[in-house]
N, C-alpha and C. Protein backbone atom coordinates (compact mmCIF):
# COMPACT_ATOMS: atom_id res chain seq x y z
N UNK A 1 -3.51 20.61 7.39
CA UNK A 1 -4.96 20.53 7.29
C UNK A 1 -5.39 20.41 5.82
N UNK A 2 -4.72 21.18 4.79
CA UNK A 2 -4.98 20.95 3.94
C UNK A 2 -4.70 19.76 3.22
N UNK A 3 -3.59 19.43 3.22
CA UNK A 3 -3.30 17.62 2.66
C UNK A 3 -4.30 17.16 3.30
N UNK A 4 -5.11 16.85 4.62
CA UNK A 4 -6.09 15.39 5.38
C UNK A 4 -6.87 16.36 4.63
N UNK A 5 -7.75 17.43 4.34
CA UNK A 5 -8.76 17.39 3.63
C UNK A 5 -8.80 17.37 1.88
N UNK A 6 -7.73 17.21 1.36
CA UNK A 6 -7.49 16.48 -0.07
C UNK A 6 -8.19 15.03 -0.04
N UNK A 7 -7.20 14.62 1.44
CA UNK A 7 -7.10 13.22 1.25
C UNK A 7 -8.44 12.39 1.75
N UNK A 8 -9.32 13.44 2.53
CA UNK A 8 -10.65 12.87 2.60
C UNK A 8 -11.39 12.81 1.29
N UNK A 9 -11.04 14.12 0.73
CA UNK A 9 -12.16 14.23 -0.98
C UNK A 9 -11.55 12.82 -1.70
N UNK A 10 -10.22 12.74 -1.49
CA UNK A 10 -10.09 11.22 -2.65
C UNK A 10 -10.39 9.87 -2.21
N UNK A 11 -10.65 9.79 -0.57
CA UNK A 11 -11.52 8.65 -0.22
C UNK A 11 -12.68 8.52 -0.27
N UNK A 12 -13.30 9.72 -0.21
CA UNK A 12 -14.84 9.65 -0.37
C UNK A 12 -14.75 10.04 -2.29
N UNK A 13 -13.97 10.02 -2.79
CA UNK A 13 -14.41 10.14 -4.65
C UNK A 13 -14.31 8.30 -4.77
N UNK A 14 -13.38 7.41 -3.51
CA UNK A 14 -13.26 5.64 -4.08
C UNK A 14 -14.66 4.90 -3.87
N UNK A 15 -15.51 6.24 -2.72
CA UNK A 15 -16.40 4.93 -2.53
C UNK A 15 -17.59 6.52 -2.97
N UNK A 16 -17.42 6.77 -4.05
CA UNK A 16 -18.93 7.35 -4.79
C UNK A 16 -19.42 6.64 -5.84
N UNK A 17 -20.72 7.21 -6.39
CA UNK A 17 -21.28 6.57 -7.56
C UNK A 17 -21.50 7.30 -8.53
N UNK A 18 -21.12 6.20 -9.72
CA UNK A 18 -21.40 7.23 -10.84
C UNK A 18 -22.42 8.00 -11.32
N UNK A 19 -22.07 9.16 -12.02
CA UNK A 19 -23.27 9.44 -12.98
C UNK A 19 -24.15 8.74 -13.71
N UNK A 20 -25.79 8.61 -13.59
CA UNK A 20 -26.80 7.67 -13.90
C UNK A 20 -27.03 6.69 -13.09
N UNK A 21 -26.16 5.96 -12.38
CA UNK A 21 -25.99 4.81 -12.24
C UNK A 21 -26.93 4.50 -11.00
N UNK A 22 -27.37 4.02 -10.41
CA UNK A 22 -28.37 3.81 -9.21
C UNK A 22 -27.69 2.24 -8.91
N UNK A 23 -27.95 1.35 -7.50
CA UNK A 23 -27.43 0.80 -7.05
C UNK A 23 -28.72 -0.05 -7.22
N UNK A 24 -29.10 -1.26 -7.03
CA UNK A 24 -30.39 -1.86 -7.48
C UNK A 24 -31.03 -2.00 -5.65
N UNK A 25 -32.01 -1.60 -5.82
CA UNK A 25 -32.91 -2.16 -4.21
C UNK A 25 -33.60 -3.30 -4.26
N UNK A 26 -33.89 -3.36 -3.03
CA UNK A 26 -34.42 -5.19 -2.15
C UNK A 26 -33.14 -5.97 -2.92
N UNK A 27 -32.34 -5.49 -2.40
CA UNK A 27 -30.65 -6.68 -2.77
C UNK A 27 -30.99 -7.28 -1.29
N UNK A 28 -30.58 -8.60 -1.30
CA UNK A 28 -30.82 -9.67 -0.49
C UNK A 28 -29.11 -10.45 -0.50
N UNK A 29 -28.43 -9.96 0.43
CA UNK A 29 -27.11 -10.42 0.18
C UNK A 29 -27.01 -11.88 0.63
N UNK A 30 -28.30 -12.57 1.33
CA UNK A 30 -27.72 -13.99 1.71
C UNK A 30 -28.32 -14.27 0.45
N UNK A 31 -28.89 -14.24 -0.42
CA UNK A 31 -29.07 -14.83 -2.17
C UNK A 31 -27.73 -14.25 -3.28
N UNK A 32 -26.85 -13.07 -2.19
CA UNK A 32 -25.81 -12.69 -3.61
C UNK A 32 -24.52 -13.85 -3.08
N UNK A 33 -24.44 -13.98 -2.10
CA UNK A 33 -23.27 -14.82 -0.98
C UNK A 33 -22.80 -16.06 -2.13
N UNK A 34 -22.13 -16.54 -1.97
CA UNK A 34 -21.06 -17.77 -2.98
C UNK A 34 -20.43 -17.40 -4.02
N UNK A 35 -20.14 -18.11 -5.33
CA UNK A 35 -19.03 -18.36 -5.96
C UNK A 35 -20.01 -17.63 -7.16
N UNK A 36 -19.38 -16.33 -7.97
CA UNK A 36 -19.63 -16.01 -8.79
C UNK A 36 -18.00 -16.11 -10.01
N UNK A 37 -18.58 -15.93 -11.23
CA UNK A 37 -17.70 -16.02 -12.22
C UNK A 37 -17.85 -14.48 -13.51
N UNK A 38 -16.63 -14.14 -13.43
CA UNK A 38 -16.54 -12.76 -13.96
C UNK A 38 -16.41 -13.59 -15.39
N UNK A 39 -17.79 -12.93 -16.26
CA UNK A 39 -18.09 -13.41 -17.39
C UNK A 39 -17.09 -11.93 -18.41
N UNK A 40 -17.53 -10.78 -18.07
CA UNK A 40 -16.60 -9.75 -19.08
C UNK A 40 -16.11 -8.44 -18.11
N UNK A 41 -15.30 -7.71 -18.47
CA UNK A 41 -14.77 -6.69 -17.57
C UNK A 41 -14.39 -5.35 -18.56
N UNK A 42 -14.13 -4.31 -17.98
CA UNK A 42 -13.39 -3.54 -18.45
C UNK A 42 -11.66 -3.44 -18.05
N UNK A 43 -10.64 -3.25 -18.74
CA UNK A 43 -9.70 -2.98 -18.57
C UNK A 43 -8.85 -2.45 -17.61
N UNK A 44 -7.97 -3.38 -16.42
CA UNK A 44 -7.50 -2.42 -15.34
C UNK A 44 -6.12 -3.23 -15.26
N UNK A 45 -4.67 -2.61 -14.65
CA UNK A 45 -3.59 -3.35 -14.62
C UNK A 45 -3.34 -4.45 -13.15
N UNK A 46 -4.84 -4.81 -12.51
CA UNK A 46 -4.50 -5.23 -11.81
C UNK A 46 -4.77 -6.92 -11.68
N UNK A 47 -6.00 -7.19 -12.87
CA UNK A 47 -6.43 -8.23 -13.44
C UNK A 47 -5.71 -8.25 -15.10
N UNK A 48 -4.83 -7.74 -15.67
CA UNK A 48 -3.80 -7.47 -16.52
C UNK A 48 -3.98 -8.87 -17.21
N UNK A 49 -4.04 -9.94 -17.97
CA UNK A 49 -3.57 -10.94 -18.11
C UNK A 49 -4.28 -12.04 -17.94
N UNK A 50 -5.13 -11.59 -16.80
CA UNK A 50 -5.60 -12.95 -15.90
C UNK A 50 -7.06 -13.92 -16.38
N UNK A 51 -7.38 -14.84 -16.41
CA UNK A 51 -8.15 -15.52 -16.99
C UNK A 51 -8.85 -16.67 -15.78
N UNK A 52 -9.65 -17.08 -15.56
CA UNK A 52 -10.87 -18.11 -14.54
C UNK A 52 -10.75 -17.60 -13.71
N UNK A 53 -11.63 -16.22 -13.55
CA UNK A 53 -11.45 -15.08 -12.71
C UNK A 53 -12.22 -15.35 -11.93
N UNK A 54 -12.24 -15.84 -10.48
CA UNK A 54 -13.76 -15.72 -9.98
C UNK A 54 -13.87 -14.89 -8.41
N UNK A 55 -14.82 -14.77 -7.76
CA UNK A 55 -15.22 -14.26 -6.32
C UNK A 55 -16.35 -15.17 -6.01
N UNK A 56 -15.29 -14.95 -4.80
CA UNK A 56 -16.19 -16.07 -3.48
C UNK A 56 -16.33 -14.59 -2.05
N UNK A 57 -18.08 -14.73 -2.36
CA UNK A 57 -18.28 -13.87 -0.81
C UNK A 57 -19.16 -14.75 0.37
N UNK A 58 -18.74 -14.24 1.56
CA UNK A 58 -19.43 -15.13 2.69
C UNK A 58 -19.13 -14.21 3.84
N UNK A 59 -19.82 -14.89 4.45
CA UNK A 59 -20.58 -13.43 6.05
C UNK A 59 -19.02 -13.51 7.08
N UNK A 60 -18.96 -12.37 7.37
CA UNK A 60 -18.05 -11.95 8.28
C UNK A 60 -18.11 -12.16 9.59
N UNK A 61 -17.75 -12.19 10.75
CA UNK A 61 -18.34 -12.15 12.04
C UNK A 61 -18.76 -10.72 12.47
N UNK A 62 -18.42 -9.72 11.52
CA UNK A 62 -18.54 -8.16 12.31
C UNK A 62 -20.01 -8.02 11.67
N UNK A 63 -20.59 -9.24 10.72
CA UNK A 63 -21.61 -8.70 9.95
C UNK A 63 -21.14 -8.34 8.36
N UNK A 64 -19.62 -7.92 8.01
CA UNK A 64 -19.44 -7.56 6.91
C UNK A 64 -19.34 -8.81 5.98
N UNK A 65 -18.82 -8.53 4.54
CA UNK A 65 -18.37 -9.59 3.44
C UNK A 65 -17.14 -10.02 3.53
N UNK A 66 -16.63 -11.12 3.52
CA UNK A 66 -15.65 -11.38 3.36
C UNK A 66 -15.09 -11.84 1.76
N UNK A 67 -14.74 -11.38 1.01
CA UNK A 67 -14.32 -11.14 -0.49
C UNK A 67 -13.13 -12.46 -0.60
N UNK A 68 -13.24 -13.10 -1.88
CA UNK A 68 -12.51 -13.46 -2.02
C UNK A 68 -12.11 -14.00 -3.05
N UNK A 69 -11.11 -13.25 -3.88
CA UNK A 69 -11.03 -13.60 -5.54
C UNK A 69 -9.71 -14.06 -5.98
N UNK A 70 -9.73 -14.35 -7.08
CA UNK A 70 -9.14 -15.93 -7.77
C UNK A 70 -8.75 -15.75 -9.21
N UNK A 71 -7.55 -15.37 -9.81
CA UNK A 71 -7.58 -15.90 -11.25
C UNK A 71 -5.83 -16.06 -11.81
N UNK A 72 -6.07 -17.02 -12.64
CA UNK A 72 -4.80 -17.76 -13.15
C UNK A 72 -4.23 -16.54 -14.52
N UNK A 73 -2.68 -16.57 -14.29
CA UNK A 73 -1.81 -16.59 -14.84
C UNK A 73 -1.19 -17.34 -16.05
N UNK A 74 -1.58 -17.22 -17.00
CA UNK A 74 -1.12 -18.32 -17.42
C UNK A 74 0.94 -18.04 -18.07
N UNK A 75 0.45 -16.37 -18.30
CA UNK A 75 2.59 -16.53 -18.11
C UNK A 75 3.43 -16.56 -17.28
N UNK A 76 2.74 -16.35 -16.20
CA UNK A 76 3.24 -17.16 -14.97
C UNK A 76 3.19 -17.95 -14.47
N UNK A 77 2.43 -18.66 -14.76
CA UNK A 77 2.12 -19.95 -14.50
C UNK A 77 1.38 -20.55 -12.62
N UNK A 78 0.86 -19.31 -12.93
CA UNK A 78 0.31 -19.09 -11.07
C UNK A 78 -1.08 -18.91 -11.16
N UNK A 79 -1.64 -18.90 -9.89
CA UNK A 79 -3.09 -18.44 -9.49
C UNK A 79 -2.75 -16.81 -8.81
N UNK A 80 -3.79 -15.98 -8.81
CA UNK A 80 -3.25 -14.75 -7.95
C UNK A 80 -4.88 -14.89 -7.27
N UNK A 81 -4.80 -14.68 -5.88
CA UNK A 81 -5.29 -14.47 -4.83
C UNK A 81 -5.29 -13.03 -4.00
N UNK A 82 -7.18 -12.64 -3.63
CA UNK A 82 -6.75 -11.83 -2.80
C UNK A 82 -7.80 -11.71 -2.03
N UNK A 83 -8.00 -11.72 -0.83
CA UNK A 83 -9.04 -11.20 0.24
C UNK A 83 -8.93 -9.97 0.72
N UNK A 84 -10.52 -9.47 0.90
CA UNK A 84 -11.00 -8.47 1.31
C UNK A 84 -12.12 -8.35 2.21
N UNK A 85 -12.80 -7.56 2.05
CA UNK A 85 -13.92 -6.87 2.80
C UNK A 85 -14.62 -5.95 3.00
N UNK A 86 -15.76 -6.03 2.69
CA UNK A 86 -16.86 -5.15 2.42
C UNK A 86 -17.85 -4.91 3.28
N UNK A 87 -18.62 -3.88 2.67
CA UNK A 87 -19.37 -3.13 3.91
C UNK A 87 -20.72 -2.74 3.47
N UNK A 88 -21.74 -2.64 3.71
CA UNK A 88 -22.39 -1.65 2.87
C UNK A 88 -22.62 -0.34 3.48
N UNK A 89 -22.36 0.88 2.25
CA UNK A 89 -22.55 2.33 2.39
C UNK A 89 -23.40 2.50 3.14
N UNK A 90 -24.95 2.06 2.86
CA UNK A 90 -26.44 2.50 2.81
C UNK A 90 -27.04 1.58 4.26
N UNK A 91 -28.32 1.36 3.44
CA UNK A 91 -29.15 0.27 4.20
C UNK A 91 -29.01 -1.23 3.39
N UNK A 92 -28.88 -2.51 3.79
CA UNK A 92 -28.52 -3.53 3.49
C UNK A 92 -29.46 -3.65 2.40
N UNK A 93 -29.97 -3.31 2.17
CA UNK A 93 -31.58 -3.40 0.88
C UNK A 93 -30.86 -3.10 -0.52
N UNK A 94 -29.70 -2.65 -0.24
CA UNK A 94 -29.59 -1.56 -1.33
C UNK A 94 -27.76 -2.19 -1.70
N UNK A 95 -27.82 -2.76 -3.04
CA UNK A 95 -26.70 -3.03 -3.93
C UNK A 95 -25.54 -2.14 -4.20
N UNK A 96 -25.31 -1.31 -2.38
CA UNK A 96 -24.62 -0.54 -2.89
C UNK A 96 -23.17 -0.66 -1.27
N UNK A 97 -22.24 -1.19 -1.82
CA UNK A 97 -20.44 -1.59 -0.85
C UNK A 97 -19.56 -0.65 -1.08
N UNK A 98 -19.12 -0.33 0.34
CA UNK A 98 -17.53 -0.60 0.10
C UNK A 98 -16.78 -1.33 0.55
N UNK A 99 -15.75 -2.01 -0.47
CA UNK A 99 -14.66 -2.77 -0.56
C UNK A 99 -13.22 -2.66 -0.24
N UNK A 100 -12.44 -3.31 0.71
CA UNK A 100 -11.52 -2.96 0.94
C UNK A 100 -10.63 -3.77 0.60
N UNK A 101 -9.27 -4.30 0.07
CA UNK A 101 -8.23 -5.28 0.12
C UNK A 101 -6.71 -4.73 0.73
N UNK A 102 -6.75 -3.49 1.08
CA UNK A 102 -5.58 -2.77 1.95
C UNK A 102 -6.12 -1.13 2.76
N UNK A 103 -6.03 -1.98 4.02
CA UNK A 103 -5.95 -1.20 4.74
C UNK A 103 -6.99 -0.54 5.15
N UNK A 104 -7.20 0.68 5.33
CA UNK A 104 -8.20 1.50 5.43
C UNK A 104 -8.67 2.21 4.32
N UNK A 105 -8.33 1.70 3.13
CA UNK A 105 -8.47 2.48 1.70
C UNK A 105 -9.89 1.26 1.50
N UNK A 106 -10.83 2.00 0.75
CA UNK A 106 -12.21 1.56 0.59
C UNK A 106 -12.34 1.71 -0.99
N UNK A 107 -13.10 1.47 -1.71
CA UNK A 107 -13.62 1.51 -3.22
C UNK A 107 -14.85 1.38 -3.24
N UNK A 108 -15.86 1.24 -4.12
CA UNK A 108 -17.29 1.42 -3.96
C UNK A 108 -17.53 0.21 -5.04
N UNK A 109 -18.53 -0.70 -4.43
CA UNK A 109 -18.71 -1.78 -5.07
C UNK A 109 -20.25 -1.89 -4.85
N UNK A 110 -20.64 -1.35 -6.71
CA UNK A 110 -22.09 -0.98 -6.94
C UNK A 110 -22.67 -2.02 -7.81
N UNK A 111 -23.55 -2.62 -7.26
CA UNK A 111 -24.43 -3.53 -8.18
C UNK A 111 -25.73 -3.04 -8.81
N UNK A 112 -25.72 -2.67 -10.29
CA UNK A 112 -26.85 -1.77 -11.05
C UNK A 112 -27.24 -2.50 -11.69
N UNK A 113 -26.97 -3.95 -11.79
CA UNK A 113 -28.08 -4.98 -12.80
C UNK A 113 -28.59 -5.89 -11.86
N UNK A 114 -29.15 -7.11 -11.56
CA UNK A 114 -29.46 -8.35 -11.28
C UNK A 114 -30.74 -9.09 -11.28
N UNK A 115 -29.99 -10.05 -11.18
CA UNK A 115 -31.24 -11.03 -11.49
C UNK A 115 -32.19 -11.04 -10.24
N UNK A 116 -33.17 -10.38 -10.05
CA UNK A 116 -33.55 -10.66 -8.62
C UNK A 116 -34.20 -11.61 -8.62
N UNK A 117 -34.63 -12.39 -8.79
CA UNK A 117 -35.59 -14.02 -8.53
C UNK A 117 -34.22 -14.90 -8.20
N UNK A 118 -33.44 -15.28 -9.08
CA UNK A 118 -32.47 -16.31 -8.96
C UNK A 118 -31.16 -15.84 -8.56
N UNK A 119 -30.83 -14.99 -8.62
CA UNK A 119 -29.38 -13.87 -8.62
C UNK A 119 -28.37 -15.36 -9.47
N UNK A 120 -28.47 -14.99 -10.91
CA UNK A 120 -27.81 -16.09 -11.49
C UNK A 120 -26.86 -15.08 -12.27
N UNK A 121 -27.11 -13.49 -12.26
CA UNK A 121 -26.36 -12.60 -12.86
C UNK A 121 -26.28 -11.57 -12.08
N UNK A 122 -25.11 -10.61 -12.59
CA UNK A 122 -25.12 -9.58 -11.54
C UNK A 122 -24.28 -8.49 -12.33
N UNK A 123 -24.66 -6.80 -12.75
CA UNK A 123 -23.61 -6.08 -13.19
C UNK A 123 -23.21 -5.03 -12.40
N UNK A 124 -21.93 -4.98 -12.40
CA UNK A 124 -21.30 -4.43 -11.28
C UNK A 124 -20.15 -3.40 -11.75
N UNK A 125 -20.28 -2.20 -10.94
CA UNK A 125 -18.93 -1.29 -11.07
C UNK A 125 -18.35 0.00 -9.76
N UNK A 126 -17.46 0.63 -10.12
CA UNK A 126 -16.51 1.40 -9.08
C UNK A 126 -17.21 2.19 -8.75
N UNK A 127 -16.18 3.25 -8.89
CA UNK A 127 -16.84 4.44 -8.55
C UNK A 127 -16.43 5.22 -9.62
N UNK A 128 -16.38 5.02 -10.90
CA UNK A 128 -16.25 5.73 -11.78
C UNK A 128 -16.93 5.16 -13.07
N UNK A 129 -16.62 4.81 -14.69
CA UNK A 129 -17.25 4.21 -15.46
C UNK A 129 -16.11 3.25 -15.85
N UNK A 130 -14.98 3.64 -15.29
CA UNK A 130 -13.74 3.18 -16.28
C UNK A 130 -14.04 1.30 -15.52
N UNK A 131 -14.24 1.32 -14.60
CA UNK A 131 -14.49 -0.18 -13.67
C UNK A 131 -16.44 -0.94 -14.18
N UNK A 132 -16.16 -2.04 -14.74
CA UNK A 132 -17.21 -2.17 -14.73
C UNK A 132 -16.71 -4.15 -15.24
N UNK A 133 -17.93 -4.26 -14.48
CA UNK A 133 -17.88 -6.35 -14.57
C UNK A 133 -19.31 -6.78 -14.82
N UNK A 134 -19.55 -7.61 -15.57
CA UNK A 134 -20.42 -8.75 -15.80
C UNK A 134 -20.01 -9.79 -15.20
N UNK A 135 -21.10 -10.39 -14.01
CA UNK A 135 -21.03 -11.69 -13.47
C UNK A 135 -21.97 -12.38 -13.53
N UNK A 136 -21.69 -14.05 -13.35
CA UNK A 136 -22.69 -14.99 -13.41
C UNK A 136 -21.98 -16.31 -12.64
N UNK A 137 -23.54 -16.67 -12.50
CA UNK A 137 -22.80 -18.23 -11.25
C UNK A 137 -22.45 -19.25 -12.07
N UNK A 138 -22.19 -19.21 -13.06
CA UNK A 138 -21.49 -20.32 -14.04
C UNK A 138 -20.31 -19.29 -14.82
N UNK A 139 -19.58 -20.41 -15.62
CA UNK A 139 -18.59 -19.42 -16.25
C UNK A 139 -19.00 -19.21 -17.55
N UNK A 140 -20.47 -19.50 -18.00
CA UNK A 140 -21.39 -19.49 -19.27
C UNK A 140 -22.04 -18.62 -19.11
N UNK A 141 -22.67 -17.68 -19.90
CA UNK A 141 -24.14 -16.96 -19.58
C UNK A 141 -24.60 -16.79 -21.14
N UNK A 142 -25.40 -16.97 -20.69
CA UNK A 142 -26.81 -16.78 -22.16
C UNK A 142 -26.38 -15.85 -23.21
N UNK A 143 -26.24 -15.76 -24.43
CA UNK A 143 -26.14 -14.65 -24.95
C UNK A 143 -26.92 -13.73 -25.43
N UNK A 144 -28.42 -14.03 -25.02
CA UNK A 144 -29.13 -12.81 -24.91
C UNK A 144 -29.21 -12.25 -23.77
N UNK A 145 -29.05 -12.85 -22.23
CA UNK A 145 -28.56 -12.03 -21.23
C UNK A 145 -27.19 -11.05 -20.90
N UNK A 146 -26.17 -11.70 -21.66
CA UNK A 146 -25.36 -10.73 -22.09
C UNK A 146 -25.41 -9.60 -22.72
N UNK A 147 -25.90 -9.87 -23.85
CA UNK A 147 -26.44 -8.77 -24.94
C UNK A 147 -27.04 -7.41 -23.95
N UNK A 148 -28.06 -8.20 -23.48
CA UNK A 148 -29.05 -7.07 -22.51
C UNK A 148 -27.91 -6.50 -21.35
N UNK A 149 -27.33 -7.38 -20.86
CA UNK A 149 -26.27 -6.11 -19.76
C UNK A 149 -25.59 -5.57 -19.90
N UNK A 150 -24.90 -5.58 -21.59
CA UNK A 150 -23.69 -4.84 -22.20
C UNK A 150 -24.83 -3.62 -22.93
N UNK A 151 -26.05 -3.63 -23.12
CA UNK A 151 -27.11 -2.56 -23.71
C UNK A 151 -27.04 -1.88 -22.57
N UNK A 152 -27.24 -2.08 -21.35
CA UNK A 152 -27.71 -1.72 -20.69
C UNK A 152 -26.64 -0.49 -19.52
N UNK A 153 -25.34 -1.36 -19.77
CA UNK A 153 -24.08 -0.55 -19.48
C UNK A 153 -24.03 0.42 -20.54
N UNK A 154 -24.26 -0.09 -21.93
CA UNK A 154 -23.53 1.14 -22.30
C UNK A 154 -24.66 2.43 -22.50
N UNK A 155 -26.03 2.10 -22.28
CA UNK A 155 -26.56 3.36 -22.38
C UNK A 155 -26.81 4.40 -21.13
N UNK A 156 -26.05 3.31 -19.57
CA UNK A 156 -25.49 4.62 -18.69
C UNK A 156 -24.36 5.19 -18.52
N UNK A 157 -23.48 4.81 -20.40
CA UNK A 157 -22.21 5.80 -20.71
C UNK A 157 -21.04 4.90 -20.29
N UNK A 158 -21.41 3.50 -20.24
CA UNK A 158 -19.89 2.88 -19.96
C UNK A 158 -19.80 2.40 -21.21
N UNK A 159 -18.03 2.26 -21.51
CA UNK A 159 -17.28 1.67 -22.51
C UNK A 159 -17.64 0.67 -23.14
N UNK A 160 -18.93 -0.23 -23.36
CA UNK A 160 -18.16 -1.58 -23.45
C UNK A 160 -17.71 -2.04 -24.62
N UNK A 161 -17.47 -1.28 -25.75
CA UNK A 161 -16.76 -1.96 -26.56
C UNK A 161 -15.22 -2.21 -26.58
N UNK A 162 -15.12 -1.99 -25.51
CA UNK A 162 -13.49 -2.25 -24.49
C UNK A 162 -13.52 -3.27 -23.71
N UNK A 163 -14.91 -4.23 -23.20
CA UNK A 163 -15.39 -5.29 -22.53
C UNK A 163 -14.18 -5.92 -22.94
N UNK A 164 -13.55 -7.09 -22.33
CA UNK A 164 -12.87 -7.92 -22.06
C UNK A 164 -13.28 -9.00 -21.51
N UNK A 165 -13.48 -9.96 -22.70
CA UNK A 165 -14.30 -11.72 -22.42
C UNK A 165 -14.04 -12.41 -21.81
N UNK A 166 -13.60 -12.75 -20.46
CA UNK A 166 -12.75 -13.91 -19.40
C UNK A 166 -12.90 -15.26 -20.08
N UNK A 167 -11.47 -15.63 -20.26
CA UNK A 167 -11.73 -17.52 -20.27
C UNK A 167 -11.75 -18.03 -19.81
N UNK A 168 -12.74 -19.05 -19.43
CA UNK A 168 -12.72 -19.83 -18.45
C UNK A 168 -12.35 -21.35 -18.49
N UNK A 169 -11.54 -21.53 -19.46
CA UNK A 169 -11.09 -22.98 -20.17
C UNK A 169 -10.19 -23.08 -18.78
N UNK A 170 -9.59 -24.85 -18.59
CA UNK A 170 -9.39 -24.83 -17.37
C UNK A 170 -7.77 -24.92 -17.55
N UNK A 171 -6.83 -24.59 -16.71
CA UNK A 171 -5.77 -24.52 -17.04
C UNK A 171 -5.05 -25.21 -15.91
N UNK A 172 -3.93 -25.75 -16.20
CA UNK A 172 -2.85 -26.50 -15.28
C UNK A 172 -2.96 -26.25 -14.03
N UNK A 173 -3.12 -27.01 -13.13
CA UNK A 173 -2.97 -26.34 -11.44
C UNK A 173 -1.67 -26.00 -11.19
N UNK A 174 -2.02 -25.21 -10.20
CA UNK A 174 -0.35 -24.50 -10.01
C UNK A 174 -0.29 -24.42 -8.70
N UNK A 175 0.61 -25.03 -7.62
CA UNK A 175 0.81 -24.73 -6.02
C UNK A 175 1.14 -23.04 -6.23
N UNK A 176 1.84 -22.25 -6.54
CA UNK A 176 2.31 -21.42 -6.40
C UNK A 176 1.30 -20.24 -6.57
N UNK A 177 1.55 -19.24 -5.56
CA UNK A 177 0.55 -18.30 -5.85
C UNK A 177 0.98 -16.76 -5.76
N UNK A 178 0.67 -15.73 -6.37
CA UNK A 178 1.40 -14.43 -6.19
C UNK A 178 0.43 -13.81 -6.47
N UNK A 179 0.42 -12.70 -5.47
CA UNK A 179 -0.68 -11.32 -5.53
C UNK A 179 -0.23 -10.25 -5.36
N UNK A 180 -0.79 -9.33 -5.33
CA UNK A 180 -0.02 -7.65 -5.26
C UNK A 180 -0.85 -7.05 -5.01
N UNK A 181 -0.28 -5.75 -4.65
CA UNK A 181 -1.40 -4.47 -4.03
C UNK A 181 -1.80 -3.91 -4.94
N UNK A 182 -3.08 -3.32 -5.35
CA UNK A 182 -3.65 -2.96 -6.15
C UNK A 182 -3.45 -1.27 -5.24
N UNK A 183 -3.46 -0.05 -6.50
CA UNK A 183 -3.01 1.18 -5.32
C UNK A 183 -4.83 1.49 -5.45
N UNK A 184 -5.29 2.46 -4.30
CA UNK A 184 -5.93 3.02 -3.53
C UNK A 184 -7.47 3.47 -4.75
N UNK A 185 -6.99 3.99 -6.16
CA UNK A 185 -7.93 4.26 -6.88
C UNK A 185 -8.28 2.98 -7.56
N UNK A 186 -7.75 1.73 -7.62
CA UNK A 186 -7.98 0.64 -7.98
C UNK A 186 -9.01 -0.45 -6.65
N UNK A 187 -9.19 0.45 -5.90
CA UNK A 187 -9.34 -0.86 -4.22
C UNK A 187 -11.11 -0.98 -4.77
N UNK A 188 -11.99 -0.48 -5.52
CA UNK A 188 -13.10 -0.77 -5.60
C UNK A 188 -13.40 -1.42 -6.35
N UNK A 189 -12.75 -2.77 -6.75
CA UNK A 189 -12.93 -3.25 -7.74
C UNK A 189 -13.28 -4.86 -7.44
N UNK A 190 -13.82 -5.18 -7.79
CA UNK A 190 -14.39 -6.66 -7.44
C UNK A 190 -13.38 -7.75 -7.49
N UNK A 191 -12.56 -7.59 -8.46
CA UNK A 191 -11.67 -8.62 -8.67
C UNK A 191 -10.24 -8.20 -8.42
N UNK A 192 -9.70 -8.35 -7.50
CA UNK A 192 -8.64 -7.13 -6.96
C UNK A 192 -7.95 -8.46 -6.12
N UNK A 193 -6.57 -8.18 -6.77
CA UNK A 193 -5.34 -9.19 -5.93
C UNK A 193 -4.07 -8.35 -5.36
N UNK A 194 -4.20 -8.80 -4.04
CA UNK A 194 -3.39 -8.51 -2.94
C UNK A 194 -1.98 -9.15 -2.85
N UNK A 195 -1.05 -8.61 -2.86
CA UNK A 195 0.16 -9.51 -2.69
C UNK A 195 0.42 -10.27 -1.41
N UNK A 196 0.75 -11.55 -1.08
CA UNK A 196 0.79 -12.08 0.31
C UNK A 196 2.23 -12.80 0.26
N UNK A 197 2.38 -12.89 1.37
CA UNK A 197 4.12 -13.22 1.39
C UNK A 197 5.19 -12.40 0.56
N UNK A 198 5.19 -11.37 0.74
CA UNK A 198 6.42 -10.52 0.25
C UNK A 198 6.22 -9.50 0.50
């Protein structure tokens, strides 16, 4: 009894929210739905390397998200791939998921910036501070809209002078593709690759 109630506190710590942080309301997920591009990130070993990082979301049949992210290797000379699926915590109004890419393990996928007229930007993080992404529907964004979402992260106590700039220069196509499991405190993360075939 005691291990399953550990192991509930550390599933419900993947899909909490941070300190300060609020989830943004009137989120309109058929305006967040398509191809976004991870403009900067914070540091995790599961996007390690990786560069033309992007997520593709689109409607589920259960009603949920179907996740689906993308980014090249270039010392490997691969793409890494991974699908998931999301949920929302709350009421659909409210910028606030959980994300799954294995199993029954969930992560919390919180949107605390956006553009609400155009949703041409979006800032996003875990369930802790250490996870945190800047996105936009191009692989460009303004650099005074940047400016303002890296102000804006860091005065609810995230890192970003640890931000990590994605390139989005285009690189060799590659048939070959390799993904991996990201473990259980990593599953809330937007850009999260799954290993397939092995």
């Amino acid at each position: 009894m005691k291990k399953l109630s550990i192991l509930v506190l550390f599933l419900m710590g993947c899909v909490g929210i941070p300190e300060n942080v609020k989830p943004v309301d009137n989120f309109k997920l058929e305006k967040y739905l398509g191809k976004w591009y991870e403009i900067a990130r914070l540091d995790h070993s599961f996007e390690r390397g990786l560069t033309q990082i992007t997520a593709d979301y689109s409607l589920r049949d259960d009603g949920g998200v179907r996740v689906r992210n993308r980014g090249y290797s270039a010392k490997e000379n691969s793409w890494k791939e991974a699908e998931g699926k999301a949920y929302f915590v709350k009421g659909s109004d409210q910028g606030y998921l959980k994300v799954s890419f294995f199993g029954p393990f969930y992560g919390s996928y919180i949107v605390f910036g956006l553009d609400h007229e155009n949703y041409q930007y979006s800032l996003v993080c875990g369930p802790d501070k250490s996870y945190l992404w800047i996105l936009a529907r191009g692989p460009k964004m303004k650099k005074d809209t940047k400016n303002i979402l890296i102000e804006k992260a860091a005065a609810l106590g995230f890192d970003t002078s640890k931000l990590i700039f994605v390139d989005h220069e285009k690189s060799p196509d590659s048939s070959s593709q390799a993904c991996y499991h990201p473990p259980c405190s990593r599953v809330s993360a937007a850009i999260m690759f799954k290993e397939k075939g092995k």
